[in-house]
Protein backbone atom coordinates (compact mmCIF):
# COMPACT_ATOMS: atom_id res chain seq x y z
CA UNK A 1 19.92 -33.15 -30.67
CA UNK A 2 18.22 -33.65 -34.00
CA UNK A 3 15.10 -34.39 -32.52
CA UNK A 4 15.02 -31.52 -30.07
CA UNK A 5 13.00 -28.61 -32.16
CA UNK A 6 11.60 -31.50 -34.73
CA UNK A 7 8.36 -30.93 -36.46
CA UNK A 8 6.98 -33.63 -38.31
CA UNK A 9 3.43 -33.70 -40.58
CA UNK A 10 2.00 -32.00 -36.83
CA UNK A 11 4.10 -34.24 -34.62
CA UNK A 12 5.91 -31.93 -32.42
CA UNK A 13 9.06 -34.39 -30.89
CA UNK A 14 10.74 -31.61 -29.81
CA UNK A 15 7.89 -30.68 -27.24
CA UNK A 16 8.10 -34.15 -25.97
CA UNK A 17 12.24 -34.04 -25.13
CA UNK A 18 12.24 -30.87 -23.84
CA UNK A 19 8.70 -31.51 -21.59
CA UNK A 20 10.46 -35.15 -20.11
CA UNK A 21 13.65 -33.09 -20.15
CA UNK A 22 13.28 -29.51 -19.21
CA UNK A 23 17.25 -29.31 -17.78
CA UNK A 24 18.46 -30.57 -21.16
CA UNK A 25 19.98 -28.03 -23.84
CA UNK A 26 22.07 -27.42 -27.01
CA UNK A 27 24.52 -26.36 -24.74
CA UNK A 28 24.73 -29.26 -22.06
CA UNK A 29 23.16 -32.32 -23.67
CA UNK A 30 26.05 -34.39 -24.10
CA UNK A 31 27.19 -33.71 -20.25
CA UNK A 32 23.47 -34.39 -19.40
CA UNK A 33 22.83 -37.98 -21.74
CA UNK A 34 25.91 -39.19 -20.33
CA UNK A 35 24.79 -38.32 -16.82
CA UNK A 36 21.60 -39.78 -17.18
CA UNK A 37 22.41 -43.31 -18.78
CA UNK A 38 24.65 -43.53 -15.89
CA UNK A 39 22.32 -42.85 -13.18
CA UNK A 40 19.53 -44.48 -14.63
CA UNK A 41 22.01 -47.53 -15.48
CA UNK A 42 20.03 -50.17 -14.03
CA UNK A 43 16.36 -49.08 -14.84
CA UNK A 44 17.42 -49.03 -18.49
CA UNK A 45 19.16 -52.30 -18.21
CA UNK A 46 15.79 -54.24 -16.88
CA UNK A 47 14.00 -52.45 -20.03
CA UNK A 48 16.32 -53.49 -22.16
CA UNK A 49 15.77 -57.00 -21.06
CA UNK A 50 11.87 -56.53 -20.97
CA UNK A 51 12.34 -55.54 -24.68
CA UNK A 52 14.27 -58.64 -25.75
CA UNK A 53 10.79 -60.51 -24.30
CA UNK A 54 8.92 -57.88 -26.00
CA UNK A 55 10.24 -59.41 -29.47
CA UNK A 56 9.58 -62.45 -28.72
CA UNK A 57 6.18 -61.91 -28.17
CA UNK A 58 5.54 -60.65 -31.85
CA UNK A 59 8.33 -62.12 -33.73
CA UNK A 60 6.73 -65.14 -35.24
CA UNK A 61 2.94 -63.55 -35.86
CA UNK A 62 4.74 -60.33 -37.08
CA UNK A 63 7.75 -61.81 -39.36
CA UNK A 64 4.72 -64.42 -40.85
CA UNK A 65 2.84 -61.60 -42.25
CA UNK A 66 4.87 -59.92 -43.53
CA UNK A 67 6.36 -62.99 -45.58
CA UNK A 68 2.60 -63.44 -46.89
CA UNK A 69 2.48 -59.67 -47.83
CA UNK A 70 5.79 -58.91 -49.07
CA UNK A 71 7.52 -62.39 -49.93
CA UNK A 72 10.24 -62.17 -48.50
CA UNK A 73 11.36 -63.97 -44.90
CA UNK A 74 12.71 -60.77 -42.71
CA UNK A 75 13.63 -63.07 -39.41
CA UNK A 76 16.83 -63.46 -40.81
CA UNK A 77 17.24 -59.57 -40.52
CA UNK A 78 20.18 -58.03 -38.26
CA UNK A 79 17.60 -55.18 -36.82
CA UNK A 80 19.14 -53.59 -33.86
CA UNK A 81 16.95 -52.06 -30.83
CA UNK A 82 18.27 -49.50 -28.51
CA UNK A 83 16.29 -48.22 -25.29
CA UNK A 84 16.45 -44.43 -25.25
CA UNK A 85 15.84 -41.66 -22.97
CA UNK A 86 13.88 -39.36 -25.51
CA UNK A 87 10.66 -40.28 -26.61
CA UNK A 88 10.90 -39.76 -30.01
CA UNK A 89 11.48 -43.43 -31.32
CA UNK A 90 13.58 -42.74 -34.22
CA UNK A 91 15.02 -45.30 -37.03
CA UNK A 92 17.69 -45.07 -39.51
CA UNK A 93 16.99 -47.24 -42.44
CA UNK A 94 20.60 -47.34 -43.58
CA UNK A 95 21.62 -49.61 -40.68
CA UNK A 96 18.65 -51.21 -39.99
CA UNK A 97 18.51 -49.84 -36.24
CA UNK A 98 16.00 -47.70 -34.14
CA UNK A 99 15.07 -46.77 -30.61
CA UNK A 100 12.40 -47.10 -28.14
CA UNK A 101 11.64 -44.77 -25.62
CA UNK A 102 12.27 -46.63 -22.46
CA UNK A 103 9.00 -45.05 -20.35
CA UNK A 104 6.99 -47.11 -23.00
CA UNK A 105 5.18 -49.72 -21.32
CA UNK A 106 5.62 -53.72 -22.07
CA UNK A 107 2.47 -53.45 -24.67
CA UNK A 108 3.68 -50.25 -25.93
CA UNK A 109 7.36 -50.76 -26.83
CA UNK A 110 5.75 -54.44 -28.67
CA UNK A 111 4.23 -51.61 -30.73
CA UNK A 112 7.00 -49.73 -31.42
CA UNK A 113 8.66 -53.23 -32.38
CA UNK A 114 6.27 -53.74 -34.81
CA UNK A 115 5.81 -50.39 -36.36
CA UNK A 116 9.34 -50.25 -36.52
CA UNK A 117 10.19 -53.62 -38.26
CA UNK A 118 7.21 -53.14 -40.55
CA UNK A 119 8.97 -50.06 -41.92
CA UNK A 120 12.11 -51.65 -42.90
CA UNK A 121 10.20 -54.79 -44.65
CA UNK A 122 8.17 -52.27 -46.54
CA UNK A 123 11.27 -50.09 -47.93
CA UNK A 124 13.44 -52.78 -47.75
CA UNK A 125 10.71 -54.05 -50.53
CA UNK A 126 10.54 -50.70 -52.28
CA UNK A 127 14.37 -50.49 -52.91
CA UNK A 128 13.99 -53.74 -54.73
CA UNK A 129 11.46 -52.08 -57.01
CA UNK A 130 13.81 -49.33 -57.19
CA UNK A 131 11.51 -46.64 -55.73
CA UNK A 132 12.64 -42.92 -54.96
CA UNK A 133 12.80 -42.54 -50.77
CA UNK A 134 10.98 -39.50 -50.85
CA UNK A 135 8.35 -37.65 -48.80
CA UNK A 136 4.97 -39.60 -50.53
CA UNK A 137 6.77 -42.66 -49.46
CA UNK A 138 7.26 -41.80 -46.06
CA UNK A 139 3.84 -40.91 -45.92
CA UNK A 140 2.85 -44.10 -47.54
CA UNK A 141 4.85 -46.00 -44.98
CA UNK A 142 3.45 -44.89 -42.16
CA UNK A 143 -0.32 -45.20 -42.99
CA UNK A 144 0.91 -48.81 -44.49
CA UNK A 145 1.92 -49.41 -41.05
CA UNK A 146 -1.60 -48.25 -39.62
CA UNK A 147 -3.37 -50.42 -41.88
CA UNK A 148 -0.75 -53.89 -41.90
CA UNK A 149 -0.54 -53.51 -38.30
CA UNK A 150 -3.88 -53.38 -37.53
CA UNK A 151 -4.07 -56.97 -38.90
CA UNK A 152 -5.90 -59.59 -36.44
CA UNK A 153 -3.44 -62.05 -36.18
CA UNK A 154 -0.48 -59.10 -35.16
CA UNK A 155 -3.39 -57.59 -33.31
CA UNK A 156 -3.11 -60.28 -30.77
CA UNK A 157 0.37 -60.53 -30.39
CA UNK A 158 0.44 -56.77 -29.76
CA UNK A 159 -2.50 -56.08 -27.89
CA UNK A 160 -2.24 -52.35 -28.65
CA UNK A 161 -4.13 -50.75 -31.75
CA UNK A 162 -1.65 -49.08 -34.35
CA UNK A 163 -2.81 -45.66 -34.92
CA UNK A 164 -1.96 -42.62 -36.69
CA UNK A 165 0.95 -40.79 -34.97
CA UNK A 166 1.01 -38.06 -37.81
CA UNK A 167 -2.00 -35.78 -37.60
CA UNK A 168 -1.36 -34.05 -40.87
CA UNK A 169 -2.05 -37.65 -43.02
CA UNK A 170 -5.11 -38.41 -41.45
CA UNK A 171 -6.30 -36.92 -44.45
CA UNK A 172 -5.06 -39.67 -46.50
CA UNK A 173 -5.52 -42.68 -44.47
CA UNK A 174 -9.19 -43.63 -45.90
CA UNK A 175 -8.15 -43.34 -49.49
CA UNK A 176 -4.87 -45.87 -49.16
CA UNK A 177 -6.96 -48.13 -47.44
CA UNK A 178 -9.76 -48.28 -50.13
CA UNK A 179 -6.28 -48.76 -52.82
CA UNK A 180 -5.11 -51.33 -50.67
CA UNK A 181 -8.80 -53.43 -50.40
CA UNK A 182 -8.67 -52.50 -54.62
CA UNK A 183 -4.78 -53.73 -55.04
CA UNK A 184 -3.84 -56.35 -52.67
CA UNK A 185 -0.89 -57.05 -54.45
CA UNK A 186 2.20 -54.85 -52.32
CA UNK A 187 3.80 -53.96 -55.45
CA UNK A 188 1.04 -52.75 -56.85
CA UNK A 189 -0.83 -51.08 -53.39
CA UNK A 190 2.73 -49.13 -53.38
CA UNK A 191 2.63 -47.86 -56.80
CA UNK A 192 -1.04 -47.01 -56.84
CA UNK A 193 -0.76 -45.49 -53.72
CA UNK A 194 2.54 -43.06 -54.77
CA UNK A 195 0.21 -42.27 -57.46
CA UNK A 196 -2.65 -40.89 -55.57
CA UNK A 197 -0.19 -39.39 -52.69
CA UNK A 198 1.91 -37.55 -55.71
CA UNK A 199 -1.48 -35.48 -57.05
């Protein structure tokens, strides 16, 4: 239920849960996920399996750029998708896993793929520069994301544009692209970007 009154930078998630799920509360939610994987058992099963082609689509276009931009081959990564019922699409860095909302559509959930691995390349790369997680680098990772993602050669694997989700760092996105076309170089894009996010 961490996701249920959640605010983030103007992104309400909580509105979203409680609008797919008005039934659901603090008091009943366990009782109710349980009750819904299980009716919804084999819906969630045939998008789990669209996912898995989902991957495949942008595996190789997405796992080749980011070698070129961060150096590193990530296809060897143990990343671990689960299909979930709330449409928030949450990751946890620490274990490398993260969830799709399973109403996304086939070119939608490729997004959330993407944006998703992107994220864990790109602090994955940070840690090894031994850079604080705080909130400038969240911010940093998700306009990254807006900007990598947008690439052609991802473009066509993904077929979706990668926008913005956060309204409140839409502020911000011009000025780390202009540092990114000035600093090419990811390690230092990342610094001179913390730099301009930490004024």
């Amino acid at each position: 239920m961490a996701f249920y009154d959640a605010v983030v930078s103007g992104a309400d998630f909580g509105k979203k849960i409680r609008d797919d799920h008005p039934n659901l509360t603090e008091e009943n939610y366990v009782e109710y996920i349980d009750d819904f994987y299980i009716t919804n058992k084999n819906e969630l099963e045939d998008v789990l399996k669209d996912t898995n082609i989902c991957f495949s689509e942008i595996e190789t276009p997405l796992y080749d750029e980011l070698k070129k931009y961060f150096g590193k081959d990530y296809s060897k990564e143990n990343y671990i998708c689960y299909p979930s019922i709330f449409n928030c699409n949450p990751r946890y860095i620490e274990n490398k896993s993260f969830q799709v909302y399973y109403k996304r559509s086939h070119i939608m959930r490729k997004e959330v793929i993407a944006h998703e691995l992107t994220h864990f390349a790109f602090y994955d790369f940070c840690d090894e520069l031994k850079i604080e997680k705080d909130n400038n680098l969240w911010e940093l990772s998700e306009i990254f994301n807006v900007i990598f993602l947008n690439f052609t050669s991802i473009q066509k694997a993904i077929d979706a544009e990668e926008l913005l989700f956060y309204p409140d760092l839409r502020d911000k996105l011009e000025k780390i692209k202009n540092i990114l076309i000035k600093e090419p170089n990811a390690e230092k894009f990342i610094k001179e970007s913390l730099k301009y996010l930490s004024k």
